[in-house]
C-alpha atoms as a PDB file:
ATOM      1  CA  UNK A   1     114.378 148.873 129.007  1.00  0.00           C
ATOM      2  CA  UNK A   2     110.815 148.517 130.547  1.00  0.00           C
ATOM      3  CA  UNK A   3     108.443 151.700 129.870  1.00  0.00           C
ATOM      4  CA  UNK A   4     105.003 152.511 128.528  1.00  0.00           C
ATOM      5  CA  UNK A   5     103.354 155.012 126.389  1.00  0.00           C
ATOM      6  CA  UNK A   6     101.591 158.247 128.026  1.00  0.00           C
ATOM      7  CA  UNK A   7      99.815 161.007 127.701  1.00  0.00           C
ATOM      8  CA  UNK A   8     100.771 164.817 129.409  1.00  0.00           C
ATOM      9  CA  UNK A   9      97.466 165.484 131.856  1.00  0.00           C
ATOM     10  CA  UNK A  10      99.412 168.751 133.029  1.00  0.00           C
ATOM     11  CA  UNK A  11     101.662 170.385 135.707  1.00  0.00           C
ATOM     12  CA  UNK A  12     100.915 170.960 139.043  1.00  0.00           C
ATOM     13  CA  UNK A  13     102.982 171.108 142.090  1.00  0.00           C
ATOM     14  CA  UNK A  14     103.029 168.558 145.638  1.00  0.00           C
ATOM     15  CA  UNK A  15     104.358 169.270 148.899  1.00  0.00           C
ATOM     16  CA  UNK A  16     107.118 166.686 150.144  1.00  0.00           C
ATOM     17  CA  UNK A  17     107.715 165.190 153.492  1.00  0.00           C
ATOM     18  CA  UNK A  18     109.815 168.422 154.505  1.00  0.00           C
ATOM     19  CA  UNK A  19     107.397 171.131 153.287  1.00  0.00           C
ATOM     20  CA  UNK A  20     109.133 171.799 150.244  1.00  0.00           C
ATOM     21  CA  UNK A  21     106.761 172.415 147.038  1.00  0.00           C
ATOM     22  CA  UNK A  22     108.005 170.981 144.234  1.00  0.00           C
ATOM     23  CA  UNK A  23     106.400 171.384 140.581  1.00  0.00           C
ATOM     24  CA  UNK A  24     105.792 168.201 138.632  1.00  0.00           C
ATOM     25  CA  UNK A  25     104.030 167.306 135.530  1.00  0.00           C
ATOM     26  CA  UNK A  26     101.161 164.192 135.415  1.00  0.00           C
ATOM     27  CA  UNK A  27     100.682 161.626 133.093  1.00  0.00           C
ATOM     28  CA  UNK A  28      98.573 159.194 132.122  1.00  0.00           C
ATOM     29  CA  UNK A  29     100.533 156.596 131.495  1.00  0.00           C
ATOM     30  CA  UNK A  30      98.674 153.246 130.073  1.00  0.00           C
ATOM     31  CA  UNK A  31      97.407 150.864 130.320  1.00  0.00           C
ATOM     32  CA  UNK A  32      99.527 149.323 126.951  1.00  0.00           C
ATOM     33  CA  UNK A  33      97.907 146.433 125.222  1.00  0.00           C
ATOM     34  CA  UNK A  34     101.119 144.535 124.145  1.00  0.00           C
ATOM     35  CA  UNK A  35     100.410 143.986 120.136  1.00  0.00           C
ATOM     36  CA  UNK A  36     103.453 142.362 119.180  1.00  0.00           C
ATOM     37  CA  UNK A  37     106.570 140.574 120.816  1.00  0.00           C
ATOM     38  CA  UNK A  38     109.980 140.850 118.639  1.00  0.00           C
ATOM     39  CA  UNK A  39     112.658 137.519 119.149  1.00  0.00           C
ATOM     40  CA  UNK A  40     116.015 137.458 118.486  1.00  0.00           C
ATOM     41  CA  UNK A  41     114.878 133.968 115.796  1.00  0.00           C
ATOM     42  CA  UNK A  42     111.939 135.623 114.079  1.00  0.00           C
ATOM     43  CA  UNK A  43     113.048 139.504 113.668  1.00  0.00           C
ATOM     44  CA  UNK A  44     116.773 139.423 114.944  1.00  0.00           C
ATOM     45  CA  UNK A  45     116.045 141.320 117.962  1.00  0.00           C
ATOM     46  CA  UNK A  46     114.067 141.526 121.222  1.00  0.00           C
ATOM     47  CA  UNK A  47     111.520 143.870 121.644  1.00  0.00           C
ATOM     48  CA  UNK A  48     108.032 144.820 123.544  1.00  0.00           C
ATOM     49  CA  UNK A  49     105.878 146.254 120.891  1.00  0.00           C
ATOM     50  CA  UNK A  50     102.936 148.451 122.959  1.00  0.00           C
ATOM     51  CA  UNK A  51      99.833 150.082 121.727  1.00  0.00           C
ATOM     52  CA  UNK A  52      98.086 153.223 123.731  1.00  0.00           C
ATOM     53  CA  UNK A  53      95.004 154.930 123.155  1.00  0.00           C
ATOM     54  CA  UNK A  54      91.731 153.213 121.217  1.00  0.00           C
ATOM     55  CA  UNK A  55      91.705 154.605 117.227  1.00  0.00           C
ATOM     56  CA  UNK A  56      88.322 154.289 115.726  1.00  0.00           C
ATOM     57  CA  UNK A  57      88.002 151.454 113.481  1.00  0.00           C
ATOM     58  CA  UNK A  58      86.473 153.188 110.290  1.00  0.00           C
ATOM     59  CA  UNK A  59      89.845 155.613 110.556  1.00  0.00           C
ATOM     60  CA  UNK A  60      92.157 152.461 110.639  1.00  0.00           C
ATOM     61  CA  UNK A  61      93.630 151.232 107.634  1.00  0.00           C
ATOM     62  CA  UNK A  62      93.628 147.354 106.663  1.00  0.00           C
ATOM     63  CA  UNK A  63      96.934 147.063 108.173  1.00  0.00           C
ATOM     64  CA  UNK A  64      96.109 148.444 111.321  1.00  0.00           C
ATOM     65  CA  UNK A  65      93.398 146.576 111.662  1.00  0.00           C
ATOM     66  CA  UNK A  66      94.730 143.055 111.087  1.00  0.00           C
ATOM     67  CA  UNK A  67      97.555 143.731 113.073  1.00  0.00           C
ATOM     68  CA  UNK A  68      95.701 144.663 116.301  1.00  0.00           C
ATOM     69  CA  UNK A  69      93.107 141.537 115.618  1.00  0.00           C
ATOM     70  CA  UNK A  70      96.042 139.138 115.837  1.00  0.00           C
ATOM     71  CA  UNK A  71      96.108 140.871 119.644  1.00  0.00           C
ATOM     72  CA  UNK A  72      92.813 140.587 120.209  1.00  0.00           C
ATOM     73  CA  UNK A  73      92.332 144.292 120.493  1.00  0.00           C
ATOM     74  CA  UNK A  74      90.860 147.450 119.124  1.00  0.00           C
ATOM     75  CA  UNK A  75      93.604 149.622 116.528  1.00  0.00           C
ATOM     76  CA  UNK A  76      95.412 151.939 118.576  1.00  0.00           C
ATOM     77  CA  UNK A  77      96.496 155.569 117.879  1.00  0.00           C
ATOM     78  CA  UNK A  78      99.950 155.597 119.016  1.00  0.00           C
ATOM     79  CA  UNK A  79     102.343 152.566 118.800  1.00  0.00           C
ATOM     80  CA  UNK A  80     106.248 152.292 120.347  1.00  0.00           C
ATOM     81  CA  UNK A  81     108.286 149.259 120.691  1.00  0.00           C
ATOM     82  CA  UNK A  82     110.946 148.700 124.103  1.00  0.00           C
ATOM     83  CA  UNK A  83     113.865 147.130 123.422  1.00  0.00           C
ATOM     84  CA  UNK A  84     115.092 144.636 126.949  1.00  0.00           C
ATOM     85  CA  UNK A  85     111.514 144.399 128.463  1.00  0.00           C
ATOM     86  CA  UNK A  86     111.615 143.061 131.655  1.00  0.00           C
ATOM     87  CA  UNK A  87     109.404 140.242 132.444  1.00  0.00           C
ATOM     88  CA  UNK A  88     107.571 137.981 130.518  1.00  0.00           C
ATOM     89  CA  UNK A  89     104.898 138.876 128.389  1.00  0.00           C
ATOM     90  CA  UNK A  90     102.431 138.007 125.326  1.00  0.00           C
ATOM     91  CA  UNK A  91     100.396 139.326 122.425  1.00  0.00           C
ATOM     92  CA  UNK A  92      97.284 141.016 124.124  1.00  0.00           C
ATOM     93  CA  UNK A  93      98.595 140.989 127.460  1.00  0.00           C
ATOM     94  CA  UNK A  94      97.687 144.596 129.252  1.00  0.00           C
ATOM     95  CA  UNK A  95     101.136 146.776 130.596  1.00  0.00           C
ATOM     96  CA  UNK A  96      99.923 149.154 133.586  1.00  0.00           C
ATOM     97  CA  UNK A  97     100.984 152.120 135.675  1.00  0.00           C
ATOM     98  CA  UNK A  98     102.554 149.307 138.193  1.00  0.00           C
ATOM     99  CA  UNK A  99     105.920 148.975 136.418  1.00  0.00           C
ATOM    100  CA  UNK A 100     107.076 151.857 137.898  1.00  0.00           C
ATOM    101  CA  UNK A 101     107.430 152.280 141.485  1.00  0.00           C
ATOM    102  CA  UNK A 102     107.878 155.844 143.608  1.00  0.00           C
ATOM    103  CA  UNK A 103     111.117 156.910 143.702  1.00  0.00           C
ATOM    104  CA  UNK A 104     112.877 155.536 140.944  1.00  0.00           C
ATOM    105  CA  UNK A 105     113.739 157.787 138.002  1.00  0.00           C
ATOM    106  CA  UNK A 106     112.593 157.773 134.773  1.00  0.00           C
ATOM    107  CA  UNK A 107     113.113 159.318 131.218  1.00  0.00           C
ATOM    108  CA  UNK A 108     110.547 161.095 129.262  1.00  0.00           C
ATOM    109  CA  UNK A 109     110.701 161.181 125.768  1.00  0.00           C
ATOM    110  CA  UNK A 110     108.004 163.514 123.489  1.00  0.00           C
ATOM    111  CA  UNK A 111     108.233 166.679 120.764  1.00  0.00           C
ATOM    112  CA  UNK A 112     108.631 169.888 122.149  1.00  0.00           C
ATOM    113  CA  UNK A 113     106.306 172.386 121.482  1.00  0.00           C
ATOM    114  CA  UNK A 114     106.388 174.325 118.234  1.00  0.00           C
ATOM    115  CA  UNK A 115     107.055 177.853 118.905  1.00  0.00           C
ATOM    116  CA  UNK A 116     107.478 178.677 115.075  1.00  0.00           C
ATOM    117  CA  UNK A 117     110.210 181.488 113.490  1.00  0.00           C
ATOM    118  CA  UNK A 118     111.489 182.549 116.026  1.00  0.00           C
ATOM    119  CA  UNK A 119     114.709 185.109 116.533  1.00  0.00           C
ATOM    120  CA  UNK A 120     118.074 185.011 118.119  1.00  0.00           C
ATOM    121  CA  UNK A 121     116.736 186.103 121.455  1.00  0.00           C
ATOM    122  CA  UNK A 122     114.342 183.472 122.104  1.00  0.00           C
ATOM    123  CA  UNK A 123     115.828 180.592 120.151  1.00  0.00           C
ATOM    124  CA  UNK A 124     119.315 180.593 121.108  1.00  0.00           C
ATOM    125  CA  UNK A 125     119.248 183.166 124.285  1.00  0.00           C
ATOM    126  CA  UNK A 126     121.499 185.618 122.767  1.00  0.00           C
ATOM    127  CA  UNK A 127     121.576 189.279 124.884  1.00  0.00           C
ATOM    128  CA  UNK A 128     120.726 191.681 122.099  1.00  0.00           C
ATOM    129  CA  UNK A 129     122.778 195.092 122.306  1.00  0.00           C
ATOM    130  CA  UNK A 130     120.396 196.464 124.747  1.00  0.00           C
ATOM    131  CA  UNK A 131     120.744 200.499 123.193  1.00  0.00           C
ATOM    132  CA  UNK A 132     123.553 200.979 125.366  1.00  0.00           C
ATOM    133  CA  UNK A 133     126.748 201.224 123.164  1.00  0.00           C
ATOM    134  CA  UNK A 134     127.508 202.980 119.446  1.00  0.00           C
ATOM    135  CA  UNK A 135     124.806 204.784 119.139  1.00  0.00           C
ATOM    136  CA  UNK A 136     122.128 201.509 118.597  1.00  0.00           C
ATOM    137  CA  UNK A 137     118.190 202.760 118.015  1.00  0.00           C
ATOM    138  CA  UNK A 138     116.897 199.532 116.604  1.00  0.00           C
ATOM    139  CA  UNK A 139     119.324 196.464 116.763  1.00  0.00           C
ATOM    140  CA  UNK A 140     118.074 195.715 120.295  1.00  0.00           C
ATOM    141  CA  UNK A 141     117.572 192.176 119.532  1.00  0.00           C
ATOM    142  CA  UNK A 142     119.551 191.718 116.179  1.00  0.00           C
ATOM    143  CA  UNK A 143     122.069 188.969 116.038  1.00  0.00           C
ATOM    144  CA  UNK A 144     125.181 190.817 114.829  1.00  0.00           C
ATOM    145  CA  UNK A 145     127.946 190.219 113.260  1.00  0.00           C
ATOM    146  CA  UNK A 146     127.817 186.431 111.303  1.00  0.00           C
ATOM    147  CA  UNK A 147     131.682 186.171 110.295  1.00  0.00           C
ATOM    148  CA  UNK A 148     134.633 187.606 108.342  1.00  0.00           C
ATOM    149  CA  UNK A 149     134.053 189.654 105.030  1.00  0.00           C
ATOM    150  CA  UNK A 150     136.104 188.666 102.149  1.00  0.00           C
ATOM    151  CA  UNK A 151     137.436 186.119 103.664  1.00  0.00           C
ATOM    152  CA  UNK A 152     136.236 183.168 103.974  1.00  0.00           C
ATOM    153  CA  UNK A 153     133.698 185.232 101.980  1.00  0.00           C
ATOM    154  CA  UNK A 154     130.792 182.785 103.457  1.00  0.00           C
ATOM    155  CA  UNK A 155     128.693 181.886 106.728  1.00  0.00           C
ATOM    156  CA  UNK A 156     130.123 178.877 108.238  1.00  0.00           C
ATOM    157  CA  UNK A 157     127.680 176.007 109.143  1.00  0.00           C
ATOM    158  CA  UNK A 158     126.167 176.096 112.296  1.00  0.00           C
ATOM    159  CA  UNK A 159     125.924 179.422 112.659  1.00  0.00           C
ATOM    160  CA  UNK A 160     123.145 180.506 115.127  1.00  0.00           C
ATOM    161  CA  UNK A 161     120.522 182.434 113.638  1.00  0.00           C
ATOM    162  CA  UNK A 162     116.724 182.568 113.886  1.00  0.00           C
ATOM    163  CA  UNK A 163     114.770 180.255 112.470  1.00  0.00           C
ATOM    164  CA  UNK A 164     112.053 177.684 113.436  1.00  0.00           C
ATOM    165  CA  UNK A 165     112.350 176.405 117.069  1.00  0.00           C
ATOM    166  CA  UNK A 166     110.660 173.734 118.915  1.00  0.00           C
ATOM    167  CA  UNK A 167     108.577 170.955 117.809  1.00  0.00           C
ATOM    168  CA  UNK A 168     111.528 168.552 118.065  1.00  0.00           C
ATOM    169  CA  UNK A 169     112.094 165.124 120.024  1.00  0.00           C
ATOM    170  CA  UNK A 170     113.444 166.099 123.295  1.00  0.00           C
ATOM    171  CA  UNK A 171     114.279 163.336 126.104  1.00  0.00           C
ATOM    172  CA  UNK A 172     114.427 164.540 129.716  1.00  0.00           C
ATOM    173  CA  UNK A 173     116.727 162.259 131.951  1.00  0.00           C
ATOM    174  CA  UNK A 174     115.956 160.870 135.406  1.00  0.00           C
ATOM    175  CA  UNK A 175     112.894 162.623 136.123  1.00  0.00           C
ATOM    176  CA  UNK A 176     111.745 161.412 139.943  1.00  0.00           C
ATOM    177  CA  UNK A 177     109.089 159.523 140.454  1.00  0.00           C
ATOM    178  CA  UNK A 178     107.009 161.199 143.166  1.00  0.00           C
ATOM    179  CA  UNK A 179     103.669 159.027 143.267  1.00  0.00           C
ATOM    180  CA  UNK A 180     102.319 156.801 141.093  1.00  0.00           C
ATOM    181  CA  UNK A 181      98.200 155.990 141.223  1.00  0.00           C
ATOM    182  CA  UNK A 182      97.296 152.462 139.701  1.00  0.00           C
ATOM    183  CA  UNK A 183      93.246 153.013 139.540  1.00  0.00           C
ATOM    184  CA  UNK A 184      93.852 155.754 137.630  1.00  0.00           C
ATOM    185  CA  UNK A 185      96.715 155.257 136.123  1.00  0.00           C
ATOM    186  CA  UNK A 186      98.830 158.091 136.624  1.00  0.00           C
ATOM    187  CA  UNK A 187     101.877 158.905 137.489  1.00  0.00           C
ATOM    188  CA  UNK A 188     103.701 161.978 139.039  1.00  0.00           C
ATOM    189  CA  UNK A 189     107.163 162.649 137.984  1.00  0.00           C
ATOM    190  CA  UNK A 190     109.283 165.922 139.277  1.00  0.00           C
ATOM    191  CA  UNK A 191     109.818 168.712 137.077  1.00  0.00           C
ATOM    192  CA  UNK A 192     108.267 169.230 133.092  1.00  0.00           C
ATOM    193  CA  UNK A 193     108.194 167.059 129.888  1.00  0.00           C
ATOM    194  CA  UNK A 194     108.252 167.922 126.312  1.00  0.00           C
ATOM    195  CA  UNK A 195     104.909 168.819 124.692  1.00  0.00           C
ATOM    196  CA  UNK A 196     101.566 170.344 125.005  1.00  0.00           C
ATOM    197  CA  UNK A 197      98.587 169.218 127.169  1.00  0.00           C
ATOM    198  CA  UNK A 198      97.750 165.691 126.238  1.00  0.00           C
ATOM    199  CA  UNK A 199     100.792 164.800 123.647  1.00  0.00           C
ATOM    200  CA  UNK A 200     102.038 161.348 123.306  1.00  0.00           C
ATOM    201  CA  UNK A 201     105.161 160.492 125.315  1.00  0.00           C
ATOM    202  CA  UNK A 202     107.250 157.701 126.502  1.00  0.00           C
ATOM    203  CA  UNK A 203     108.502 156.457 129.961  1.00  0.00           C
ATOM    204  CA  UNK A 204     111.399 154.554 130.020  1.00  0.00           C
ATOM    205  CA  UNK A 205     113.123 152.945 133.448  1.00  0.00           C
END
């Protein structure tokens, strides 16, 4: 499917037609220098392979940097492939903002943010006890009870506990495309995205 790599500018909210305010997040999305084209003969598949977002040369390895000379283009920080492009395109051509069109929907793909340990509460929106019932002082936000005693005389998998949350690849489905700006090359989609203020993320139509 067509899409192209962004960045997250920020949230912000728009009024529609009907007065309604509606929060939505904008991105910078492109413009993608196309750095390599996958066919079914050469690599047994069809892909788009896109770069966004000019890397420095001196911090580009030897790799990098032959790979992004055969597209006639500076090594770039973040690079995706899109499987079932549409349209026609070739190495070094430029992928903008224009691909998308207001109104459609899209999905977002990025990593969440990292939140680090967190407990029971927070990461898996368990109630706590709340010092109501049997005499509870401090178990406000405790988990509880985590299974049987002797038997099965274990925790069973997937038991939800605290432990790390966030910073995990989240994809947000059919987003709305409220307005897309081609000279600057953003677009406004309704509602959030993963990630923090300028993270890497992908549009896909």
């Amino acid at each position: 499917m067509s899409g192209l790599i962004g960045k997250k500018v920020g949230m912000t909210s728009i009024f529609d037609e009907n007065g309604k305010n509606m929060p939505c997040t904008v991105i910078q999305a492109g413009p993608c220098v196309v750095t390599q084209v996958r066919t079914e003969e050469v690599d047994g598949y069809s892909a788009l392979q896109l770069g966004f977002d000019d890397k420095a040369e001196k911090r580009a390895n030897k790799a990098e940097l032959g790979h992004s000379k055969k597209a006639g283009t500076s090594p770039k920080k973040k690079v995706v492939e899109f499987k079932s492009f549409e349209g026609e395109f070739k190495l070094g051509d430029t992928v903008g903002v224009d691909i998308f069109s207001e109104g459609e929907f899209v999905d977002v793909k990025g990593t969440s943010k990292g939140k680090g340990f967190q407990g029971v509460v927070k990461r898996h929106g368990f109630a706590g006890v709340g010092q109501s019932t049997h005499g509870q002082h401090n178990r406000l936000r405790a988990p509880g009870s985590i299974g049987a005693g002797s038997d099965p005389s274990r925790v069973f998998k997937g038991m939800r506990m605290a432990g790390r949350m966030g910073g995990e690849r989240v994809t947000v489905q059919n987003l709305r495309v409220l307005k897309v700006v081609p000279e600057k090359n953003l677009i406004v989609v309704k509602g959030c995205v993963p990630g923090h203020k300028n993270a890497y993320i992908t549009i896909e139509k």
